[in-house]
C-alpha atoms as a PDB file:
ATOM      1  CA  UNK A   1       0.000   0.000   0.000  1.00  0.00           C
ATOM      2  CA  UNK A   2       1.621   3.398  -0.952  1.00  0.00           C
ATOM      3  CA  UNK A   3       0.273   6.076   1.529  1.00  0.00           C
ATOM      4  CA  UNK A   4       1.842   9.807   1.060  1.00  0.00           C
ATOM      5  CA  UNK A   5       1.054  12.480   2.808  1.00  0.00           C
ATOM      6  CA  UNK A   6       1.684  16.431   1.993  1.00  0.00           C
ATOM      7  CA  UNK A   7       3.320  18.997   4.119  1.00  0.00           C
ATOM      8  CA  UNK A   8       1.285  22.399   2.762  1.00  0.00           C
ATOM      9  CA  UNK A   9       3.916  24.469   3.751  1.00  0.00           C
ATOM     10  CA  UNK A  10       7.419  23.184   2.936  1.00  0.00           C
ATOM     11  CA  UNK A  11       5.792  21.409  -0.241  1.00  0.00           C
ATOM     12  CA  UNK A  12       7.444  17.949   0.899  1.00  0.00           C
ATOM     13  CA  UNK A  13       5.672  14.623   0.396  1.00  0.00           C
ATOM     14  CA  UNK A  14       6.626  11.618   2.696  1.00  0.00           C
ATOM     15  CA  UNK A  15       6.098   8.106   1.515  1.00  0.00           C
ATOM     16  CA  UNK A  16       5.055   6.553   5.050  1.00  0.00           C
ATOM     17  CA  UNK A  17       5.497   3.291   3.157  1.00  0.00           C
ATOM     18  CA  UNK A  18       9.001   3.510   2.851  1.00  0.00           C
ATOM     19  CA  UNK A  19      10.071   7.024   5.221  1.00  0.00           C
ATOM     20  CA  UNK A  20      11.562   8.996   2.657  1.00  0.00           C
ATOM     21  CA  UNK A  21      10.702  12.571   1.685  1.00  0.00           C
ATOM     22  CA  UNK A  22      10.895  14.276  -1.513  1.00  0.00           C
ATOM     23  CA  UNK A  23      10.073  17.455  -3.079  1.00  0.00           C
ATOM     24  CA  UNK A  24       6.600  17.250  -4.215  1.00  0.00           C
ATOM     25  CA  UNK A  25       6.052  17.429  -7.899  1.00  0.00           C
ATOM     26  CA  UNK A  26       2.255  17.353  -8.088  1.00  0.00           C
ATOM     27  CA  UNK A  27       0.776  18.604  -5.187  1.00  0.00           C
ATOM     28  CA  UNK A  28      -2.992  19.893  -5.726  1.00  0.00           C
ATOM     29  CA  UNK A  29      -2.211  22.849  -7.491  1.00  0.00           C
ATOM     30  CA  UNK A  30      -3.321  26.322  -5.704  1.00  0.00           C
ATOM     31  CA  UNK A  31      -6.955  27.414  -7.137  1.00  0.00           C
ATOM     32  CA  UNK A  32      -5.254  30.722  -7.655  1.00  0.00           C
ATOM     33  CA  UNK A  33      -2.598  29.768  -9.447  1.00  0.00           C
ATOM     34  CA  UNK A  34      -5.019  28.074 -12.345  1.00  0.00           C
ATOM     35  CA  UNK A  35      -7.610  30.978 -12.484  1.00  0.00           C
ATOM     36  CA  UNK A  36      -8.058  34.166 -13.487  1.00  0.00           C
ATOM     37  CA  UNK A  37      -8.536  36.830 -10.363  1.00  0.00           C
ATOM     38  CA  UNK A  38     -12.569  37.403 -11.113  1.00  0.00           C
ATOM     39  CA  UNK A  39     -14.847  36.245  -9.127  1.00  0.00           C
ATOM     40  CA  UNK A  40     -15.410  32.339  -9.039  1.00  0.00           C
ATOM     41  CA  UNK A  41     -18.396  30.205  -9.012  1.00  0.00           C
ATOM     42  CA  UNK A  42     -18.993  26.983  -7.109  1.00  0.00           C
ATOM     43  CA  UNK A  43     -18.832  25.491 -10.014  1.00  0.00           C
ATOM     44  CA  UNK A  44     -15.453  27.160 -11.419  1.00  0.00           C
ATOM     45  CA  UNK A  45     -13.940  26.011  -7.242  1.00  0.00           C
ATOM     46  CA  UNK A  46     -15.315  22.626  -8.462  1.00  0.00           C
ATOM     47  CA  UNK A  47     -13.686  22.483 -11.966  1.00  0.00           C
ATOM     48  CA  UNK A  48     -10.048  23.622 -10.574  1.00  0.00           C
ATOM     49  CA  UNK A  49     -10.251  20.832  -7.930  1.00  0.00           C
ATOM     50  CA  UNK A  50     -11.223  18.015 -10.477  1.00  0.00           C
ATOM     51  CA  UNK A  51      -8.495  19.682 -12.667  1.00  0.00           C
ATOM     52  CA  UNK A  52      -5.853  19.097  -9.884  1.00  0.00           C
ATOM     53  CA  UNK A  53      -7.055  15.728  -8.957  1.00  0.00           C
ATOM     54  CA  UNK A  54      -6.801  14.501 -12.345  1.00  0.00           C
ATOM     55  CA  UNK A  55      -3.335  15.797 -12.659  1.00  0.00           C
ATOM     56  CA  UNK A  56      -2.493  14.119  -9.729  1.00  0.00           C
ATOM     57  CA  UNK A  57      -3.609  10.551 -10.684  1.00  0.00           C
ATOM     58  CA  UNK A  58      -1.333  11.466 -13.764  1.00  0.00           C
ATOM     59  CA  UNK A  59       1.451  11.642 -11.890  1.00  0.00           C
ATOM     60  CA  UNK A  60       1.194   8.601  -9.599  1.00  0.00           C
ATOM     61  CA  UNK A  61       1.730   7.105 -13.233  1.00  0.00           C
ATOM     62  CA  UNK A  62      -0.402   3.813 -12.246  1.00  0.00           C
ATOM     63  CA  UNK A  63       0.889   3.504  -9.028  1.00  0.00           C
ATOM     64  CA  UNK A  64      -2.693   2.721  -6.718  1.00  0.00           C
ATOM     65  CA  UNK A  65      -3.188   6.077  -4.477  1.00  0.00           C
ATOM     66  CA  UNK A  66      -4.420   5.449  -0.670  1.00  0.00           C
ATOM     67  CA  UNK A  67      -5.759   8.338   1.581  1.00  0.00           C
ATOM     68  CA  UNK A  68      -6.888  10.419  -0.995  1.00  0.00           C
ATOM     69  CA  UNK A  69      -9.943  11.908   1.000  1.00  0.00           C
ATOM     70  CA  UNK A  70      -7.726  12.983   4.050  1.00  0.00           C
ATOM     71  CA  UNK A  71      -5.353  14.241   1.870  1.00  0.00           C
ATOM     72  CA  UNK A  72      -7.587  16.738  -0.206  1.00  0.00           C
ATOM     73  CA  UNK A  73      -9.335  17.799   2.877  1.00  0.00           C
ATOM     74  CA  UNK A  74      -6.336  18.813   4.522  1.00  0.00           C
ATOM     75  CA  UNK A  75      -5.377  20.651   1.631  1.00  0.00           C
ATOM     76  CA  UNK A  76      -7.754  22.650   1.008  1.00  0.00           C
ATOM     77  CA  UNK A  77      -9.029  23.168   5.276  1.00  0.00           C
ATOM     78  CA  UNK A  78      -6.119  25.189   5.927  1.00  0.00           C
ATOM     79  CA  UNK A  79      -6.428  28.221   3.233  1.00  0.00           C
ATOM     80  CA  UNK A  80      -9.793  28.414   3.841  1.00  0.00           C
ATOM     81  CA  UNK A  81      -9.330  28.775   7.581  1.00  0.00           C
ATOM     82  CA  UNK A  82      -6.965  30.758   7.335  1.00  0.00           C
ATOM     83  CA  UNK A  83      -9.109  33.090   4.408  1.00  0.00           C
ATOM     84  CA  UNK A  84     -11.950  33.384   6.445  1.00  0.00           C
ATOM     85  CA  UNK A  85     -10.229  34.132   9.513  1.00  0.00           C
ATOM     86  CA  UNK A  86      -8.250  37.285   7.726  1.00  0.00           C
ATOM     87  CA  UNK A  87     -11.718  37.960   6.403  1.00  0.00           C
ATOM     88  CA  UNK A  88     -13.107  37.857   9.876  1.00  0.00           C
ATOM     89  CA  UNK A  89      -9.854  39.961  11.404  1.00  0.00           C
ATOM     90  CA  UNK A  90      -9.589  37.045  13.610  1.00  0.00           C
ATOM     91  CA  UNK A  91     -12.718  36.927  15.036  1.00  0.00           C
ATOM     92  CA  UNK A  92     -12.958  33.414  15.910  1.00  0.00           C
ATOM     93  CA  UNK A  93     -16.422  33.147  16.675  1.00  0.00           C
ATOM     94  CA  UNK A  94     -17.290  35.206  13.194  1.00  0.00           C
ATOM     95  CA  UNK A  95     -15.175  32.737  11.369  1.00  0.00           C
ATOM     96  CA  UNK A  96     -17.072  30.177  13.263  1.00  0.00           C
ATOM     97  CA  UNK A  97     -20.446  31.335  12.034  1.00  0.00           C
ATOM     98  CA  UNK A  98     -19.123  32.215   8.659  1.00  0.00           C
ATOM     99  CA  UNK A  99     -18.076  28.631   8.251  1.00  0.00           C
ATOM    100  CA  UNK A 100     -20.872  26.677   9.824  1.00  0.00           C
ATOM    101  CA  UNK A 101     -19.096  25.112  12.381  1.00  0.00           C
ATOM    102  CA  UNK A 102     -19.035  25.466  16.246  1.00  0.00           C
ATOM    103  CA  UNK A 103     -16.218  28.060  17.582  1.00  0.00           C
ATOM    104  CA  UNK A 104     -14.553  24.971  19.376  1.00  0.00           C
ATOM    105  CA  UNK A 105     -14.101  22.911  16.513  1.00  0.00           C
ATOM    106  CA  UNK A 106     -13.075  26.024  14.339  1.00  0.00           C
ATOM    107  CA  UNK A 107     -10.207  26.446  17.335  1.00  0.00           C
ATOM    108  CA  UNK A 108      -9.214  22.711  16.934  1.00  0.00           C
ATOM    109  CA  UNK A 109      -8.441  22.745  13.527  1.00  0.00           C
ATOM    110  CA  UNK A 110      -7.200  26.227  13.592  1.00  0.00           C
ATOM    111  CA  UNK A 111      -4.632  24.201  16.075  1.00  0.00           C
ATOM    112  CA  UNK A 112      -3.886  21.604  13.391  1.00  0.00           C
ATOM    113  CA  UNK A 113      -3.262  23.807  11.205  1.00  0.00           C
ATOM    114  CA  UNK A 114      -0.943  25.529  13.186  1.00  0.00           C
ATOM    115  CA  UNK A 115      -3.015  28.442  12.624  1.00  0.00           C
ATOM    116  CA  UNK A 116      -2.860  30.070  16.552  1.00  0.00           C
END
């Protein structure tokens, strides 16, 4: 079973199958790096994420990806915390609200994230 999983910020992957680390080559590309800066529809936020998916399974070049789910939440959790907190000025229970979620849980992952 090959398992990898993504460091957002230093842009390393770690095969946890094996130990090693390497520069990631794929990674799911940033939304802003693929589109244009006008507004985006749900449907344009869905289109770049298939996009990036697909180039991903590209790149495994038929080797049989694990963890995918975890992997693309991660991802994608941490910029939006960390966009709707800026949008919020740090107004944790406005972020809260803004998201959907309870303030407590927003603070968890906010931890994860290394966010606080």
């Amino acid at each position: 079973m090959l398992m990898f999983f993504l460091n957002h910020s230093s842009n390393m992957v770690k095969d946890y199958t094996t130990g090693t680390k390497r520069k990631n080559r794929l990674a799911l590309t940033p939304i802003s790096r693929k589109l244009n800066k006008t507004k985006m529809s749900k449907e344009q936020i869905q289109e770049a994420i298939s996009k990036s998916l697909q180039d991903y399974f590209n790149v495994l070049d038929g080797q049989k990806p694990t963890g995918i789910y975890d992997m693309i939440m991660h991802t994608v959790e941490k910029p939006v915390l960390a966009t709707v907190m800026a949008h919020a000025r740090n107004n944790q229970s406005l972020a809260a609200e803004m998201l959907g979620i309870n303030r407590n849980t927003l603070r968890k992952k906010l931890l994860e994230h290394e966010l606080l």
